[in-house]
C-alpha atoms as a PDB file:
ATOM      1  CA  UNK A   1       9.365  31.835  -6.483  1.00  0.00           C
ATOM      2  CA  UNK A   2       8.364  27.724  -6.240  1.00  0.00           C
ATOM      3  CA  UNK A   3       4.835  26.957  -5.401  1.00  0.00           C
ATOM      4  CA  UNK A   4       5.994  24.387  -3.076  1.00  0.00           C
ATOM      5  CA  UNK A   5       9.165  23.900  -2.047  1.00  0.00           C
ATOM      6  CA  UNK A   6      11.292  21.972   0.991  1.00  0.00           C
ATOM      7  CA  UNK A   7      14.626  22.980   3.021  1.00  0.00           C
ATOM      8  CA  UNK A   8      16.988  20.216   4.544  1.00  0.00           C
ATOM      9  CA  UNK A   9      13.458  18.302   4.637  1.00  0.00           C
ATOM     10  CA  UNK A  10      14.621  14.277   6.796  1.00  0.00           C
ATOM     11  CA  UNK A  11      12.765  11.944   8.202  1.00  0.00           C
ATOM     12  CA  UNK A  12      13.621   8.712  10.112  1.00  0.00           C
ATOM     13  CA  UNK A  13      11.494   5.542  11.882  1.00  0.00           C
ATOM     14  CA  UNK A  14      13.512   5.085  14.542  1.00  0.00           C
ATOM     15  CA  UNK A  15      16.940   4.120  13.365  1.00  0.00           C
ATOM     16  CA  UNK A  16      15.869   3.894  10.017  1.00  0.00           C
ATOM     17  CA  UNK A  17      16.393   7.156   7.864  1.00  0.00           C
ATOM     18  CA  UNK A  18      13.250   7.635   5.261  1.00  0.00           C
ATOM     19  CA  UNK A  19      14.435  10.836   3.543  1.00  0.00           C
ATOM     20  CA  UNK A  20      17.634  12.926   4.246  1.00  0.00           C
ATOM     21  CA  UNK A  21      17.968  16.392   3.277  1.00  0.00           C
ATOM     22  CA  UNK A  22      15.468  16.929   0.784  1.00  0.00           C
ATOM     23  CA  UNK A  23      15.487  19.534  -1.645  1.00  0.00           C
ATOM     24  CA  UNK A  24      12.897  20.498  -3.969  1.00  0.00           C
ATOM     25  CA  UNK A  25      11.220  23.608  -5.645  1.00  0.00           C
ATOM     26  CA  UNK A  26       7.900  23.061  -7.455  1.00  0.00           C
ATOM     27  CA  UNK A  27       7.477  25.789 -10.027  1.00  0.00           C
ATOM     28  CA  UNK A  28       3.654  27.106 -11.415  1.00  0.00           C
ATOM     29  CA  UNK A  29       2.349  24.676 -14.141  1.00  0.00           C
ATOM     30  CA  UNK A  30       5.264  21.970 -14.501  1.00  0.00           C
ATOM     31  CA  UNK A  31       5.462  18.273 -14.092  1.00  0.00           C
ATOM     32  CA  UNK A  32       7.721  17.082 -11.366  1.00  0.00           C
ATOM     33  CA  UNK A  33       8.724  12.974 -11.545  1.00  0.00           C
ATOM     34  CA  UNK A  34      10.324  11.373  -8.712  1.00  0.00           C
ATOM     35  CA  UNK A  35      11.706   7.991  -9.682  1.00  0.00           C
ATOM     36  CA  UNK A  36      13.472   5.484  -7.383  1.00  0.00           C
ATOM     37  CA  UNK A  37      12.755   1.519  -6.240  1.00  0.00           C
ATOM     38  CA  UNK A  38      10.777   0.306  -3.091  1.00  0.00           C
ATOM     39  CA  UNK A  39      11.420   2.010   0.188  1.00  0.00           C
ATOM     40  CA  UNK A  40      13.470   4.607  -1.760  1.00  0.00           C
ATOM     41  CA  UNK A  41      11.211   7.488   0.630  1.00  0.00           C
ATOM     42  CA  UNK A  42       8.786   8.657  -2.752  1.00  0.00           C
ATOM     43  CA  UNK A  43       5.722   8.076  -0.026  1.00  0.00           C
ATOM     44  CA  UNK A  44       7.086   9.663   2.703  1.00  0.00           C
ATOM     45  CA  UNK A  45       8.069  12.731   0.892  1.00  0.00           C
ATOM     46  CA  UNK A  46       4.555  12.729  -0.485  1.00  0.00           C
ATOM     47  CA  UNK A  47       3.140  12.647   2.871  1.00  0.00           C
ATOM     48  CA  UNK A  48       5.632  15.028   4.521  1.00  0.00           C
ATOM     49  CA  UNK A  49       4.681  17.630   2.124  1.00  0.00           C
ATOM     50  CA  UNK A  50       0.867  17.332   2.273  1.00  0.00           C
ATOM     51  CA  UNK A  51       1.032  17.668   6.291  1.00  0.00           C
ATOM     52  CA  UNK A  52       0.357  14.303   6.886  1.00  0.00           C
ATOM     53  CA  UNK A  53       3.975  13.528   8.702  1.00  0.00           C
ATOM     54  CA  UNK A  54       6.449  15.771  10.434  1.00  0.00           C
ATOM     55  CA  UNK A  55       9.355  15.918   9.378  1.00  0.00           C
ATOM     56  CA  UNK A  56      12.421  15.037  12.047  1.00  0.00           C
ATOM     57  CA  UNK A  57      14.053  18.140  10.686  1.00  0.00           C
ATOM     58  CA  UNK A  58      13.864  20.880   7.817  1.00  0.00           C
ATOM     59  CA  UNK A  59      10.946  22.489   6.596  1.00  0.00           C
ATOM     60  CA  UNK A  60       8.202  22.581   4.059  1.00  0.00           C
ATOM     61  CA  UNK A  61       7.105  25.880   2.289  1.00  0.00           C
ATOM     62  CA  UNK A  62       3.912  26.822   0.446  1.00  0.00           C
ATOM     63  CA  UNK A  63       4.920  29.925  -1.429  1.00  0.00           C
ATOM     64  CA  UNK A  64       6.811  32.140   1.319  1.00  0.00           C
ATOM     65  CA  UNK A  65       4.844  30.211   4.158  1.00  0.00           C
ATOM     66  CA  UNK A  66       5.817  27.626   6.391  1.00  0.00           C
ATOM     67  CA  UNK A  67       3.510  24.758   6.400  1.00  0.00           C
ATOM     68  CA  UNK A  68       5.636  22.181   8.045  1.00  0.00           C
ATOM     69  CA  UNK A  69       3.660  19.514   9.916  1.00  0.00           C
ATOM     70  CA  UNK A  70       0.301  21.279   8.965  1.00  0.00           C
ATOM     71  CA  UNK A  71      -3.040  20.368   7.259  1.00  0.00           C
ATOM     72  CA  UNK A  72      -3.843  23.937   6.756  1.00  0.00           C
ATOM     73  CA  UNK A  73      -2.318  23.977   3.351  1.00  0.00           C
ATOM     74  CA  UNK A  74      -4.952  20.806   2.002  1.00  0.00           C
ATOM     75  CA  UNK A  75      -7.073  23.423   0.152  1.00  0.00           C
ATOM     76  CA  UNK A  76      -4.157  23.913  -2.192  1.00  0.00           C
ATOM     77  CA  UNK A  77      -3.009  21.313  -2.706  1.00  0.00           C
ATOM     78  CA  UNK A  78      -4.580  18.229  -4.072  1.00  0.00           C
ATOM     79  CA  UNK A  79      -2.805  14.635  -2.690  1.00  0.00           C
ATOM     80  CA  UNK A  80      -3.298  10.993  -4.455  1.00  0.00           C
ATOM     81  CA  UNK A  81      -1.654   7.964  -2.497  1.00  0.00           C
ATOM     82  CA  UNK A  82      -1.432   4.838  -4.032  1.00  0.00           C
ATOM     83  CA  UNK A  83      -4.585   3.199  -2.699  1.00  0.00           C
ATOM     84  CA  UNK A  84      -7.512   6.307  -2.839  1.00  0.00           C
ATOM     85  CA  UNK A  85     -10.284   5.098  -0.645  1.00  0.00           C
ATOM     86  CA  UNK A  86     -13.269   5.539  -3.197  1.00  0.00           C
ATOM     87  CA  UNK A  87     -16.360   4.445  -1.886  1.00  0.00           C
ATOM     88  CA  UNK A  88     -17.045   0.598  -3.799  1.00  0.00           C
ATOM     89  CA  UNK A  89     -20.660   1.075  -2.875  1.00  0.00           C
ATOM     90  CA  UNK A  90     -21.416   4.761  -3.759  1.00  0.00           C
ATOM     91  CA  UNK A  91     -22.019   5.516  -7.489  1.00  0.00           C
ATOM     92  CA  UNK A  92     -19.042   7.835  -9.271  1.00  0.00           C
ATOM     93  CA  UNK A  93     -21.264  10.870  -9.244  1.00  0.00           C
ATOM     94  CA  UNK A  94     -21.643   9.855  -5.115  1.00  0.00           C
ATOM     95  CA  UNK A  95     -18.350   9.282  -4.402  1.00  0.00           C
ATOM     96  CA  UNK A  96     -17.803  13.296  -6.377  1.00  0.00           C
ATOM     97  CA  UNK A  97     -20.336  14.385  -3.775  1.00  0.00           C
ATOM     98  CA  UNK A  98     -18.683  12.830  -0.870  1.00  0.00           C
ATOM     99  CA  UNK A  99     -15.278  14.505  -1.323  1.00  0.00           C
ATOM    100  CA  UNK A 100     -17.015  17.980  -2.425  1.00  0.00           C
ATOM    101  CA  UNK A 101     -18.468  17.689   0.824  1.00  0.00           C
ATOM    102  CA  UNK A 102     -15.523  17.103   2.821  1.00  0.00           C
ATOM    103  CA  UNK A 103     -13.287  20.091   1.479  1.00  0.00           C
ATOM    104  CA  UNK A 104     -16.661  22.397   1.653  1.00  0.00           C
ATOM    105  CA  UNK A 105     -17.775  22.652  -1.805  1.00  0.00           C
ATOM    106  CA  UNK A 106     -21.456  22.709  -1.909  1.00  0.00           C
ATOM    107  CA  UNK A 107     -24.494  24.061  -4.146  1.00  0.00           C
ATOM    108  CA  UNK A 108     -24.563  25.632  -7.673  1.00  0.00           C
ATOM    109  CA  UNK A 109     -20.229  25.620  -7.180  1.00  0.00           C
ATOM    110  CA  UNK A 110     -20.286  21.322  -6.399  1.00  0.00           C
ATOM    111  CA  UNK A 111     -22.644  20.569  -9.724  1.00  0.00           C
ATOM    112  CA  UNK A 112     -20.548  22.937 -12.220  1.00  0.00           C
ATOM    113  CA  UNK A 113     -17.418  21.285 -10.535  1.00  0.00           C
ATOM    114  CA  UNK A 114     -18.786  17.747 -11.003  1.00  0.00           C
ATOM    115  CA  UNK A 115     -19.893  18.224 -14.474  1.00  0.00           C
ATOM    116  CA  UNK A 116     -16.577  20.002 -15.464  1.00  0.00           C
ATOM    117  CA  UNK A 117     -14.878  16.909 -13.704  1.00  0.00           C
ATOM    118  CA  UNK A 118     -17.112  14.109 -15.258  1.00  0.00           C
ATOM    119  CA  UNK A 119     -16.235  14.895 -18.811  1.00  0.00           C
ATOM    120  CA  UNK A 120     -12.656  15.993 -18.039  1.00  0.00           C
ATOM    121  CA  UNK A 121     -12.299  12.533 -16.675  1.00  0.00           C
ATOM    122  CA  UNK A 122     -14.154  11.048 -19.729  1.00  0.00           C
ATOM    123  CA  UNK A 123     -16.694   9.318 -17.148  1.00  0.00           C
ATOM    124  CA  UNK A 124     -19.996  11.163 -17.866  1.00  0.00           C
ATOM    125  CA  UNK A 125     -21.501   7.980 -19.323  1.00  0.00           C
ATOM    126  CA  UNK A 126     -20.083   6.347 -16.022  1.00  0.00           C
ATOM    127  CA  UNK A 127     -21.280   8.023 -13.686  1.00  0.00           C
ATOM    128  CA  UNK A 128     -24.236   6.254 -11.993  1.00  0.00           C
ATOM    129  CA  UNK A 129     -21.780   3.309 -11.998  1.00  0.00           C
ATOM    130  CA  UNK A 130     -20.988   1.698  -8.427  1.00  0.00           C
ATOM    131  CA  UNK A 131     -16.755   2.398  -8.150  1.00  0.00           C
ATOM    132  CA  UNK A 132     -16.960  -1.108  -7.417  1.00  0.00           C
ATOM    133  CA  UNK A 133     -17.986  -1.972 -10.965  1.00  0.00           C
ATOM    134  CA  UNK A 134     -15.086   0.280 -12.701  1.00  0.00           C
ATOM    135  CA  UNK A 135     -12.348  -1.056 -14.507  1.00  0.00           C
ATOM    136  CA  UNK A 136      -8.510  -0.412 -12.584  1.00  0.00           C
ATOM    137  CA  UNK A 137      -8.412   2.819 -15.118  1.00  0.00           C
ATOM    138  CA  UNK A 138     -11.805   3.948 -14.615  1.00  0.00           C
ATOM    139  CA  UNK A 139     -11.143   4.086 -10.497  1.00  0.00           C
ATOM    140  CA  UNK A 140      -7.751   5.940 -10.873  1.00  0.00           C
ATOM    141  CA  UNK A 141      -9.456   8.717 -13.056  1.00  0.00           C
ATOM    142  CA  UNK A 142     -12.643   8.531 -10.304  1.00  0.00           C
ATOM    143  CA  UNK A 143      -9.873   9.089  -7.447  1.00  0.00           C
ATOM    144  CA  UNK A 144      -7.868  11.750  -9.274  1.00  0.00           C
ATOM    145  CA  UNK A 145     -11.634  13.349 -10.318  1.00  0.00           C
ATOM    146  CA  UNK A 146     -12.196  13.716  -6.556  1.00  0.00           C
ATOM    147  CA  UNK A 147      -8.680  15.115  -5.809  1.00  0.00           C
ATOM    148  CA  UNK A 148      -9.508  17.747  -8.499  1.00  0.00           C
ATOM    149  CA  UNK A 149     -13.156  18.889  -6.770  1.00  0.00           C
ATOM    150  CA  UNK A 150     -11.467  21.321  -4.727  1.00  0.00           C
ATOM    151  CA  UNK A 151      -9.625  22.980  -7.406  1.00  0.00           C
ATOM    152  CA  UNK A 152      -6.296  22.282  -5.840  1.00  0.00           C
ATOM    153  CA  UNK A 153      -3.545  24.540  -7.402  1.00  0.00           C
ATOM    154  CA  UNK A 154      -0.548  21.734  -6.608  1.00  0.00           C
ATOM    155  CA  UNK A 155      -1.248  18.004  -6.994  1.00  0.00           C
ATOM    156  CA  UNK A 156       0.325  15.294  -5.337  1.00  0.00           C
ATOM    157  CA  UNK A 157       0.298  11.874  -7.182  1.00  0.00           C
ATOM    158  CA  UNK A 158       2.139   8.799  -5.512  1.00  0.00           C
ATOM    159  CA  UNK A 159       2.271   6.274  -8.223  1.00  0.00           C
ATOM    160  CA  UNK A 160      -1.281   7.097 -10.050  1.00  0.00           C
ATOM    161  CA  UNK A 161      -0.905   4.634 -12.723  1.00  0.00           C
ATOM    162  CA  UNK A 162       0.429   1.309 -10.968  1.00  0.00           C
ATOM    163  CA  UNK A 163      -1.184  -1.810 -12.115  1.00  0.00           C
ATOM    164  CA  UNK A 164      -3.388   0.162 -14.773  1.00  0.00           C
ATOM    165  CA  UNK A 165      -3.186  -0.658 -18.580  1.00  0.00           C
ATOM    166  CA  UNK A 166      -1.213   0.949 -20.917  1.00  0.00           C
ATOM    167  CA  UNK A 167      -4.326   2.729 -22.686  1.00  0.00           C
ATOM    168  CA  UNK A 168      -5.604   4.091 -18.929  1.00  0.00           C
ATOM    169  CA  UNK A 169      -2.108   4.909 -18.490  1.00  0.00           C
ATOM    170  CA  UNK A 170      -1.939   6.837 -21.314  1.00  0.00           C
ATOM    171  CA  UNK A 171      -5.270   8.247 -20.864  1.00  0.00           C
ATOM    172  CA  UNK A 172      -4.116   9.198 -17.246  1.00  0.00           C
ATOM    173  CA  UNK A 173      -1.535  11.162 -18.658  1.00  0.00           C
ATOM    174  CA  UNK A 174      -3.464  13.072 -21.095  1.00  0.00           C
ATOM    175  CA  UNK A 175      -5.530  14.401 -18.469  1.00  0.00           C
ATOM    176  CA  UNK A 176      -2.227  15.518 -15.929  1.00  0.00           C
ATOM    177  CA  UNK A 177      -0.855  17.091 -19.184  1.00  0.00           C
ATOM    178  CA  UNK A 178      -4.011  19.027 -19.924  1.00  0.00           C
ATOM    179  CA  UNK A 179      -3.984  19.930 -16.244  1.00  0.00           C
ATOM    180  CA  UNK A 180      -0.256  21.397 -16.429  1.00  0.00           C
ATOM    181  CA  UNK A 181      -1.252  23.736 -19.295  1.00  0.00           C
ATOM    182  CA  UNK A 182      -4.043  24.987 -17.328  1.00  0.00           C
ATOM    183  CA  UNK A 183      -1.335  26.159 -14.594  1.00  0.00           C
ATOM    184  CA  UNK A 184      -2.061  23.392 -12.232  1.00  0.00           C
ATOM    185  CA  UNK A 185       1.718  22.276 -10.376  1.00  0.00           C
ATOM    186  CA  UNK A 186       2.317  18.597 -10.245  1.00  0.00           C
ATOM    187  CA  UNK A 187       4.269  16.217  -8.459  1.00  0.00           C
ATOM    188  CA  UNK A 188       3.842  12.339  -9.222  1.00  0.00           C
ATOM    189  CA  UNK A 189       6.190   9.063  -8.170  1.00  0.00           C
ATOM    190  CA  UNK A 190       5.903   6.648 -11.017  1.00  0.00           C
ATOM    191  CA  UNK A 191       7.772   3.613 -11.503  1.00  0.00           C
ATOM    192  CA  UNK A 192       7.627   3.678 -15.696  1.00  0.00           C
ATOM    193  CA  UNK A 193      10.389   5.292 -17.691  1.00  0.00           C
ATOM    194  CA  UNK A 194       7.995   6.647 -20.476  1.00  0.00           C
ATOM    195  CA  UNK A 195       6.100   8.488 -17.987  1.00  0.00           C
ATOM    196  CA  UNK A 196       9.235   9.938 -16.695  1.00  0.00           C
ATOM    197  CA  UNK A 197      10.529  11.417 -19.774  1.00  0.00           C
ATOM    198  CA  UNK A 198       6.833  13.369 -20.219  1.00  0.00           C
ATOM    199  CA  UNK A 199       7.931  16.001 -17.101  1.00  0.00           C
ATOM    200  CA  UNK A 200       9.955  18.700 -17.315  1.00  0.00           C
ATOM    201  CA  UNK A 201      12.094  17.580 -14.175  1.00  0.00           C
ATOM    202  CA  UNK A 202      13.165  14.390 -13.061  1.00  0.00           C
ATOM    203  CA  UNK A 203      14.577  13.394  -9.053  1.00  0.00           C
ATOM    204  CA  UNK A 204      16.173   9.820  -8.620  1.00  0.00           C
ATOM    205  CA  UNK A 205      16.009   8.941  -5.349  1.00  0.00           C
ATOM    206  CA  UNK A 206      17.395   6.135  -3.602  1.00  0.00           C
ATOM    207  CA  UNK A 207      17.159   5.192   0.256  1.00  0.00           C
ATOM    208  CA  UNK A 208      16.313   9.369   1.172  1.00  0.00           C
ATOM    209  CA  UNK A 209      18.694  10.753  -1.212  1.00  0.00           C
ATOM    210  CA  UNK A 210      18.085  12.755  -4.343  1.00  0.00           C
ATOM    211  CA  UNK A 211      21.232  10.792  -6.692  1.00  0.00           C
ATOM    212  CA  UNK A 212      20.176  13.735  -9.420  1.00  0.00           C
ATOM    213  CA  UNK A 213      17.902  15.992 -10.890  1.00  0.00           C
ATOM    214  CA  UNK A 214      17.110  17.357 -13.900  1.00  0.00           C
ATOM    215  CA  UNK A 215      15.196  17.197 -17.286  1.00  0.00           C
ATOM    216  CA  UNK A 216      15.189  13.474 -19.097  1.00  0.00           C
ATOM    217  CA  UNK A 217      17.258  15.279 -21.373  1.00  0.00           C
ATOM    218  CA  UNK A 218      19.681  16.661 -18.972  1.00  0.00           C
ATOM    219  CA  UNK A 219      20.252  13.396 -17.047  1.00  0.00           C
ATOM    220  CA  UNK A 220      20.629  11.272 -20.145  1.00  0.00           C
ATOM    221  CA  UNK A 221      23.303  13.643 -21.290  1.00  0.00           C
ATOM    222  CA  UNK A 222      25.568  12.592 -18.068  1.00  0.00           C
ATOM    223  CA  UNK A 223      25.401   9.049 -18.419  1.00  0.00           C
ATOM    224  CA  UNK A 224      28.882   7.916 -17.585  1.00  0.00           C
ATOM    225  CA  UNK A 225      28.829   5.006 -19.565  1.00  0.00           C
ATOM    226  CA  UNK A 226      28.719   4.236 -23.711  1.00  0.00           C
ATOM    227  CA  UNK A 227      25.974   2.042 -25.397  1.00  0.00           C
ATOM    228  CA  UNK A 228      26.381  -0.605 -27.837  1.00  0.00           C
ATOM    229  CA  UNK A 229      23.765  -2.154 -29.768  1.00  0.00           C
ATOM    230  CA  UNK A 230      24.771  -5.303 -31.433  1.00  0.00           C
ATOM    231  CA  UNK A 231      22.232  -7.481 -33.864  1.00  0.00           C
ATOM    232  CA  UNK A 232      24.012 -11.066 -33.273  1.00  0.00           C
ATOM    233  CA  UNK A 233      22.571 -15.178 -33.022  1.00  0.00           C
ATOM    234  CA  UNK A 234      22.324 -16.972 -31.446  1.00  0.00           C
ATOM    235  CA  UNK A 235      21.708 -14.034 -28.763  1.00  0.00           C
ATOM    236  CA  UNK A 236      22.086 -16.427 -25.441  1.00  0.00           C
ATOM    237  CA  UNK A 237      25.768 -17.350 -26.489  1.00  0.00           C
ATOM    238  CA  UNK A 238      26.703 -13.564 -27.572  1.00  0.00           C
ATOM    239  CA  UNK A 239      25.318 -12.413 -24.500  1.00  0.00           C
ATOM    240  CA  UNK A 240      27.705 -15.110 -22.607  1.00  0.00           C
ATOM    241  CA  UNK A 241      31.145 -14.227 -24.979  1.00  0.00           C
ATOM    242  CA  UNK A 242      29.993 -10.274 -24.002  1.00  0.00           C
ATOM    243  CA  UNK A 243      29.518 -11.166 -20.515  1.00  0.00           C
ATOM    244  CA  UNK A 244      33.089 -12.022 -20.085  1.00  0.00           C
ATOM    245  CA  UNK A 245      35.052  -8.387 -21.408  1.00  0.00           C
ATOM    246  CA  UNK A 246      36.240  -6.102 -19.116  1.00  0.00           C
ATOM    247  CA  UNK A 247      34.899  -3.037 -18.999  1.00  0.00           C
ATOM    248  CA  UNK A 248      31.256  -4.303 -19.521  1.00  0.00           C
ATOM    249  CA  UNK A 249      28.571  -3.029 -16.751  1.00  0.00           C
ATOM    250  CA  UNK A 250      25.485  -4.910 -18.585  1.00  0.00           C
ATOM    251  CA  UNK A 251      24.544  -6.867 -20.974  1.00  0.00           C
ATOM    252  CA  UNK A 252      20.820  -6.818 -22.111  1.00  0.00           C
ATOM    253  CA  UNK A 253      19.012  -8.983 -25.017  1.00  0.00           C
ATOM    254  CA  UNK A 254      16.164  -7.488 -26.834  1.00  0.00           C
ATOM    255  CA  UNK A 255      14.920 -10.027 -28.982  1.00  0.00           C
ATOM    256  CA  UNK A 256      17.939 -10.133 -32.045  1.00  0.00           C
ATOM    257  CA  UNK A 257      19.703  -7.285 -30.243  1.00  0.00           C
ATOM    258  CA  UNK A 258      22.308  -7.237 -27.141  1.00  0.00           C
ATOM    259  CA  UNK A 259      22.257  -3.481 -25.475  1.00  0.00           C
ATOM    260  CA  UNK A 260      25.746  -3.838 -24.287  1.00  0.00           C
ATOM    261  CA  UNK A 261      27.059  -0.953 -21.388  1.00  0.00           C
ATOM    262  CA  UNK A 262      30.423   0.068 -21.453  1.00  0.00           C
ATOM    263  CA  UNK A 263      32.882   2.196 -19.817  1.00  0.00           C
ATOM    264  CA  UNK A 264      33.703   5.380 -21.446  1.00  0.00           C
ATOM    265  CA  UNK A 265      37.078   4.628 -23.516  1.00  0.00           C
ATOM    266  CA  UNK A 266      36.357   1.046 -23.964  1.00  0.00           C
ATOM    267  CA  UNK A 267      34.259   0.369 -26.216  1.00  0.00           C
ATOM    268  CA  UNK A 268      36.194  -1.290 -29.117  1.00  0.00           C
ATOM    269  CA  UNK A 269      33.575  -2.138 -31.565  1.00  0.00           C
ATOM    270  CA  UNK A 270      35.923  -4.186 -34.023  1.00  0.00           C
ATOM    271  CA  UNK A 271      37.076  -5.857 -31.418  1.00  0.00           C
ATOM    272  CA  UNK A 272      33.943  -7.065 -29.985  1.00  0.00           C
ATOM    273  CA  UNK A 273      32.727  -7.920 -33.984  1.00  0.00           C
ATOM    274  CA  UNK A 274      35.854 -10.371 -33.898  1.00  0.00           C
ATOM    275  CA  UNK A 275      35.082 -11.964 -30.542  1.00  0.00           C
ATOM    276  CA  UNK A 276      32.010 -13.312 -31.267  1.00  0.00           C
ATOM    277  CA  UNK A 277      32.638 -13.816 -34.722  1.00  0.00           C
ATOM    278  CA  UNK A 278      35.470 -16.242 -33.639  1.00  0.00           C
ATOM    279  CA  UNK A 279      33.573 -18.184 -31.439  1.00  0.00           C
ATOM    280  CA  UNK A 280      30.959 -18.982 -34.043  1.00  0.00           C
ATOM    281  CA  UNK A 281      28.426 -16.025 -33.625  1.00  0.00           C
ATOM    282  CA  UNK A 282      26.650 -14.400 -36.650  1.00  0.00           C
ATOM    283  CA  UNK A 283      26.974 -10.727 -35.881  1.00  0.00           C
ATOM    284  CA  UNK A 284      25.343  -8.229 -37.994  1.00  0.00           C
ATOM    285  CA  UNK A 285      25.028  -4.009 -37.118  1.00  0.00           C
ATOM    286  CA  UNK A 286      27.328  -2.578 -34.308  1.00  0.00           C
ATOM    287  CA  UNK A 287      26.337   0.436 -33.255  1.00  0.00           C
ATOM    288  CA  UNK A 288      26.356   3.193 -30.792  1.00  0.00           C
ATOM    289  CA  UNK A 289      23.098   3.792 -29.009  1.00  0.00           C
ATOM    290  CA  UNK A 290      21.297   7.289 -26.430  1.00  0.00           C
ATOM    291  CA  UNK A 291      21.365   6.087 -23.159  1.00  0.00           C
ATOM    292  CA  UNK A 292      17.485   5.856 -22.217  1.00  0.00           C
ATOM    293  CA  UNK A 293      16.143   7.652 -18.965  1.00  0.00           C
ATOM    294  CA  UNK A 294      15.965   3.185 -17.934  1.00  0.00           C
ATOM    295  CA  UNK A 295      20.051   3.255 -18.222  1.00  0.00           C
ATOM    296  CA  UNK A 296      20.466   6.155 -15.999  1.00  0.00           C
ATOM    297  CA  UNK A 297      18.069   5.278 -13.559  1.00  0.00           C
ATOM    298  CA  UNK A 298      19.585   1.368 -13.145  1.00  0.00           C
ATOM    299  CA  UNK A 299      23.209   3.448 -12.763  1.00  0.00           C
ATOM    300  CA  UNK A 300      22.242   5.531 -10.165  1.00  0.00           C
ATOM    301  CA  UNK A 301      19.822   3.331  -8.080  1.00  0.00           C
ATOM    302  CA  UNK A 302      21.959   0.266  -8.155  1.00  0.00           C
ATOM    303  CA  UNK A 303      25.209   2.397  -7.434  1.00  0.00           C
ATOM    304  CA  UNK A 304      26.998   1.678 -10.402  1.00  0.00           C
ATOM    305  CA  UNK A 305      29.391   4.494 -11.185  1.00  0.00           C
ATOM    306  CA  UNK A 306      32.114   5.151 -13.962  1.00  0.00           C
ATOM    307  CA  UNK A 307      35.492   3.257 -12.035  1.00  0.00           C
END
């Protein structure tokens, strides 16, 4: 049975539907990604599952219970939006106090907590440091530190690692992973591919609609479309001469290499090596490339399909 899980879950402002018909089931110690641009509905699903919103219709279920519309279920489950409101003037091991103090963990239980939480975060030698003095990583592993000091058994992350550096980032996701093997049931929005392809399941939404779901591996494997890699220069004018074939979705430089995307059954790799070499192009490898969990996500989100 899923920790968490929603039924026919919709929301709309006004005229404006925010989520329609969502369907999810959160299973004990996995990584859940939802992917999908601005105003796809990744916040209001976040917030619709942690009680904060009702939903216009369907319902949301913590184990076999319905906790639709209800802050009851808060002391199991652990929720990160986008901007945490640490405390810029309290210390880190103050602003660990604060939040132990508002979900009722006091005493002998709130010092072994913060201690376990201080090093887990890797911000023991931090933490009489003002927030307002951390670095961008440094105040996303404070806020996820104080989502943990309940002990939450499902956490809710809305875009944790937006506007942080790559070695936060990574550092970030250390700490998530670490939390997955200890059973902990996660559900995070991120906008970044690489972080995608770390969870076991992946939902592309796009304006309240699941598109599709499944592992990186899974969704990669039903791209509709074939991948070309070509080495050619100069790349602007091979990316004009590719521009022009039918058949051709997008055409990408990277550096000395065009990603070229195809439809399925036309990808003539000759042919293209002749084009461009008759118009003056030095071509070198052609070659087929794996989709990346970036192709399939551009597909779905921008509605490109295989006609």
């Amino acid at each position: 049975m899923p920790v968490l899980s929603t039924e026919s879950l919709s929301k709309s402002y006004g005229k404006v539907s925010a989520l329609s018909g969502l369907e999810i089931a959160l299973a004990r110690g996995t990584v859940t990604g939802i992917l999908g641009p601005d105003g796809a509905g990744k916040t209001t699903a976040m917030r619709l599952l942690t009680g904060l919103l009702r939903p216009g219709a369907g319902r949301v279920l913590l184990g076999e219970e319905d906790v639709t519309g209800s802050r009851a279920s808060s002391g199991r489950i652990g929720y990160m939006p986008q901007r945490f409101s640490l405390y810029p003037d309290l210390s880190v091991d103050e602003n660990l106090k604060f939040y132990a103090n508002i979900f009722g963990v006091r005493g002998g239980e709130r010092r072994e907590r913060t201690e376990q939480l201080l090093q887990f975060a890797r911000l023991t030698p931090f933490r009489k440091r003002r927030a307002a003095a951390l670095s961008g990583g440094m105040k996303q592993k404070l806020a996820l530190a104080c989502t943990l000091i309940h002990t939450p058994e499902i956490l809710l992350l809305d875009e944790p690692t937006t506007g942080v550096d790559p070695i936060s980032r990574a550092e970030l996701w250390e700490i998530l992973l670490e939390l997955k093997e200890q059973g902990t049931t996660i559900l995070v929005s991120t906008p970044y591919m690489d972080e995608a392809d770390r969870c076991d399941e992946v939902l592309i939404l796009r304006d309240g609609i699941i598109l599709d779901r499944g592992s990186p591996t899974e969704l990669r494997s039903r791209f509709p479309h074939e991948i070309i890699e070509i080495e050619a220069r100069p790349v602007g004018e091979a990316t004009r001469i590719l521009e022009r074939f039918d058949g051709v979705r997008e055409v990408v430089p990277f550096g000395t290499r065009i990603h070229l995307t195809m439809l399925a059954g036309r990808e003539d790799r000759e042919m293209l090596r002749e084009a461009l070499i008759g118009e003056g192009v030095e071509v070198g490898s052609i070659r087929t490339a794996s989709p990346s969990l970036e192709d399939v996500f551009v597909a779905l989100a921008t509605g490109v399909d295989a006609a």
